[in-house]
C-alpha atoms as a PDB file:
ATOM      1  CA  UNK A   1       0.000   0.000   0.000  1.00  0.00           C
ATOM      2  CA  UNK A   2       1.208   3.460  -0.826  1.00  0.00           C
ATOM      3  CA  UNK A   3       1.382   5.697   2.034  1.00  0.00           C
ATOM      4  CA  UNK A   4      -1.034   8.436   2.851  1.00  0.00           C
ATOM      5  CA  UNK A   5       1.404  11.393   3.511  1.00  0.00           C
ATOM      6  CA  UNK A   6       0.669  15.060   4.850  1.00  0.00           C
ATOM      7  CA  UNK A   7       2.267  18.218   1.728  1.00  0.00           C
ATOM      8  CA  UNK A   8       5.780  18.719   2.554  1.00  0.00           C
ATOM      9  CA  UNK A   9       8.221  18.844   4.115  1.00  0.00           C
ATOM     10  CA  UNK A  10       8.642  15.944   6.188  1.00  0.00           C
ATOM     11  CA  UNK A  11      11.115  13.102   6.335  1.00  0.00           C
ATOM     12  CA  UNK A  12      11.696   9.634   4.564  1.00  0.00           C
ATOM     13  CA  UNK A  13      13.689   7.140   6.334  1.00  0.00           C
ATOM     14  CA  UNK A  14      14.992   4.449   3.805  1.00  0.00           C
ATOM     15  CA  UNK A  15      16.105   1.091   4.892  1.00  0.00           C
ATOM     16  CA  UNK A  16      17.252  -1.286   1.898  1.00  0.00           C
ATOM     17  CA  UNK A  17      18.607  -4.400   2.972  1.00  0.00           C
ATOM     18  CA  UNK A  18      19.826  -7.833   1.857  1.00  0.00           C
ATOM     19  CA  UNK A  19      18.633 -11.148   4.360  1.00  0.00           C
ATOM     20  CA  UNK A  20      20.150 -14.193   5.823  1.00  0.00           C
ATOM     21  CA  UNK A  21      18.466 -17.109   4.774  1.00  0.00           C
ATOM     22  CA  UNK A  22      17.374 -17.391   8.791  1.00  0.00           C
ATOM     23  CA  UNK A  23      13.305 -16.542   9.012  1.00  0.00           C
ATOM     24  CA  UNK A  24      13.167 -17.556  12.484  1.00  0.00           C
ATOM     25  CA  UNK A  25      11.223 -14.558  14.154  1.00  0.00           C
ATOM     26  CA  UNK A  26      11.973 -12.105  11.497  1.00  0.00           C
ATOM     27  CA  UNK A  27       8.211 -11.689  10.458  1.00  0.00           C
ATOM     28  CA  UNK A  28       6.910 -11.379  13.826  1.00  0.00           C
ATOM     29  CA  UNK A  29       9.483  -8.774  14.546  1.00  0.00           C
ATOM     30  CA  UNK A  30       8.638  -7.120  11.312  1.00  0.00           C
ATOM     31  CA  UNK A  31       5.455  -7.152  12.175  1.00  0.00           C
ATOM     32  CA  UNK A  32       5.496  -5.860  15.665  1.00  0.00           C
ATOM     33  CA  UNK A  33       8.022  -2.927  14.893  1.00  0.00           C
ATOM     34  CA  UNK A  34       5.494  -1.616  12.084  1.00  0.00           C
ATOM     35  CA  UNK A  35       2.834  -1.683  14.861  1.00  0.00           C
ATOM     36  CA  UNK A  36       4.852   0.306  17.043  1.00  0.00           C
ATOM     37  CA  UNK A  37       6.215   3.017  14.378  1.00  0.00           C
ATOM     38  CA  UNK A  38       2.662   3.402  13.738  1.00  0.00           C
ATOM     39  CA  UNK A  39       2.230   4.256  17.597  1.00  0.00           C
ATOM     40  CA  UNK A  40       5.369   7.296  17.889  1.00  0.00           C
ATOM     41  CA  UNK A  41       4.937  10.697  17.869  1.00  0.00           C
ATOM     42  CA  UNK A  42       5.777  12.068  14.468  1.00  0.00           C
ATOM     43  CA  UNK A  43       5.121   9.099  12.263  1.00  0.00           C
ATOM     44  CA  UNK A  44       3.247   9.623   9.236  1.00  0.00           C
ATOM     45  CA  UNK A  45       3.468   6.336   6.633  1.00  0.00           C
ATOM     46  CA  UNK A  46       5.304   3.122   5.581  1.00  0.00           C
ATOM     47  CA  UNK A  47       5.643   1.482   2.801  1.00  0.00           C
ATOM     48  CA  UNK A  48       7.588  -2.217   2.221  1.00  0.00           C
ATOM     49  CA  UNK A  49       8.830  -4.228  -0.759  1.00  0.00           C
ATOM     50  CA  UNK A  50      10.686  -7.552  -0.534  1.00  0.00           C
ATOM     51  CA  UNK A  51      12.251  -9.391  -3.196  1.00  0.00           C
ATOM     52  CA  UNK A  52      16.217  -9.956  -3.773  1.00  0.00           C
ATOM     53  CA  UNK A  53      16.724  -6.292  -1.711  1.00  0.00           C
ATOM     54  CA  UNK A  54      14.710  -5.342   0.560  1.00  0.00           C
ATOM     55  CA  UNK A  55      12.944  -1.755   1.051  1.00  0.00           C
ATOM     56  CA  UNK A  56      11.443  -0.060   3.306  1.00  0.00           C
ATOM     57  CA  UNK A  57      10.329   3.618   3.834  1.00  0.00           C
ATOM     58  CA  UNK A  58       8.992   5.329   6.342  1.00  0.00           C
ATOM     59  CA  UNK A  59       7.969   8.854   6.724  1.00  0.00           C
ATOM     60  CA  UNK A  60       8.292  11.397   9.736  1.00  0.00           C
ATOM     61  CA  UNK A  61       7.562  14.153  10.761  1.00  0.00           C
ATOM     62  CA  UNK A  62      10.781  15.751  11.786  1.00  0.00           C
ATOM     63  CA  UNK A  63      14.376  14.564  12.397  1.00  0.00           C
ATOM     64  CA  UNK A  64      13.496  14.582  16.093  1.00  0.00           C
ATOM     65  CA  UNK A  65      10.460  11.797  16.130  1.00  0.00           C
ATOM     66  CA  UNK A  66      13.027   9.737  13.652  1.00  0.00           C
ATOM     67  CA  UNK A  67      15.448  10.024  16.827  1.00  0.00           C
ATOM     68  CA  UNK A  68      13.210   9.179  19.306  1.00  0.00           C
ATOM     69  CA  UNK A  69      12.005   6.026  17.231  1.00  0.00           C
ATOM     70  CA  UNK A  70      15.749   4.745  16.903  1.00  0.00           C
ATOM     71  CA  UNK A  71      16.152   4.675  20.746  1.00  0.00           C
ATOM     72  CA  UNK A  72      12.897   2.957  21.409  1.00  0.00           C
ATOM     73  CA  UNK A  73      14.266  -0.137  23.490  1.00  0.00           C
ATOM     74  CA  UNK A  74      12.599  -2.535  21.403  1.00  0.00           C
ATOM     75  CA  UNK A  75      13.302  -1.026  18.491  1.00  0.00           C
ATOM     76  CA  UNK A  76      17.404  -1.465  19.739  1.00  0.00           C
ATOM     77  CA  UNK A  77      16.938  -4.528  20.369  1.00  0.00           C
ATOM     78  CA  UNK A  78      15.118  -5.565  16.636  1.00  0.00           C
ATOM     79  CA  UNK A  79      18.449  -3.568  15.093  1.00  0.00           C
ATOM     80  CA  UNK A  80      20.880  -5.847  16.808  1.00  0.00           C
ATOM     81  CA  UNK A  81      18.942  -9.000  15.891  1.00  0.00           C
ATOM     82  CA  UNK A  82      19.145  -7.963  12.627  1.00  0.00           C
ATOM     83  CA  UNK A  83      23.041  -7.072  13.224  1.00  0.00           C
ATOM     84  CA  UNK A  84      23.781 -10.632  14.101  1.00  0.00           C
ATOM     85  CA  UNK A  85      20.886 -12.856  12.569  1.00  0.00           C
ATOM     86  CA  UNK A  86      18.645 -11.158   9.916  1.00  0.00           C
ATOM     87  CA  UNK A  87      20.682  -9.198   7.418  1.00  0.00           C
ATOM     88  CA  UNK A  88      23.930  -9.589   5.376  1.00  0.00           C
ATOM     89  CA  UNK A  89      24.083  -5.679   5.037  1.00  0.00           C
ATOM     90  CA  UNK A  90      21.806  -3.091   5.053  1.00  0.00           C
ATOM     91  CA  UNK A  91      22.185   1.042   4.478  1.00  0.00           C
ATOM     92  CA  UNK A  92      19.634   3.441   5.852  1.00  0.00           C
ATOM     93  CA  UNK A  93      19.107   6.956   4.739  1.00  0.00           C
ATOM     94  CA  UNK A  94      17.511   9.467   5.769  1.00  0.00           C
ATOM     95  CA  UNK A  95      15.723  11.779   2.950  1.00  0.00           C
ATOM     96  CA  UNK A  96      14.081  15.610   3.346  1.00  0.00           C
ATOM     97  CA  UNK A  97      11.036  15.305   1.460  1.00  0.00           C
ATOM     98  CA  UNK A  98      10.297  18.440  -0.417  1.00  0.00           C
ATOM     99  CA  UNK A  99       8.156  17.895  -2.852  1.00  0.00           C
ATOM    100  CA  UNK A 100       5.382  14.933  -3.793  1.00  0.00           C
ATOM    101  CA  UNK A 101       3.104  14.053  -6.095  1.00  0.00           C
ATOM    102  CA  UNK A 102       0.535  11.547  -7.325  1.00  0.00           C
ATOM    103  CA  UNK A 103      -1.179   9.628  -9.549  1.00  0.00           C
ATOM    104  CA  UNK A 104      -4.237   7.351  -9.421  1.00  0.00           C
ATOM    105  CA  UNK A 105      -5.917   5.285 -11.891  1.00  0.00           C
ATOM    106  CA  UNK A 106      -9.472   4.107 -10.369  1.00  0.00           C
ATOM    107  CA  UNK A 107     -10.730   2.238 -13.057  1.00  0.00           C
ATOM    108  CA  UNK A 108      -7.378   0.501 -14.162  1.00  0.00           C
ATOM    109  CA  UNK A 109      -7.566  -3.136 -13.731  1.00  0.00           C
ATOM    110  CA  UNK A 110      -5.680  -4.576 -10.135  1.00  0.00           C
END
């Protein structure tokens, strides 16, 4: 799903990785740290694609909610599992978005 985002400025945080072939708990983790972005102060959207590398964005409001979300304890902890278990490398950016726009085709077929 394409995220809903507020007119700019605001921030994209982009996390592009490679995986392990280990699964054990990575969907559940996934899962649970989307469920708690969605719950900080400043988030605004995510959106996730997985295939030979991994990407995922996620929007903020300012560089200060991205902050607080990187020192959310479980959040740490997720990071490090990834460190040692989940991913073979990874690089995160972190974008100013200053401009957006759209397009949407209703009656194209899914």
């Amino acid at each position: 799903m394409i995220a809903k985002t507020p007119n700019p400025p605001y921030y994209a945080v982009i996390f592009a990785t490679r995986r392990t072939e280990v699964q054990e708990g990575y969907a559940e983790t996934a899962e649970r740290m989307v469920e708690l972005a969605r719950k900080q102060p400043g988030f605004l959207g995510i959106e996730s694609v997985h295939e030979d590398i991994g990407l995922t964005i996620s929007y903020w409001q300012d560089l200060d909610s991205i902050q607080q979300w990187k020192r959310h304890a479980e959040h740490t902890a997720a990071r490090e599992k990834g460190r040692t278990t989940w991913y073979r490398e990874y690089t995160l950016r972190i974008a100013k978005v200053e401009k957006e726009y759209s397009f949407s085709n209703k009656q194209a077929p899914a």
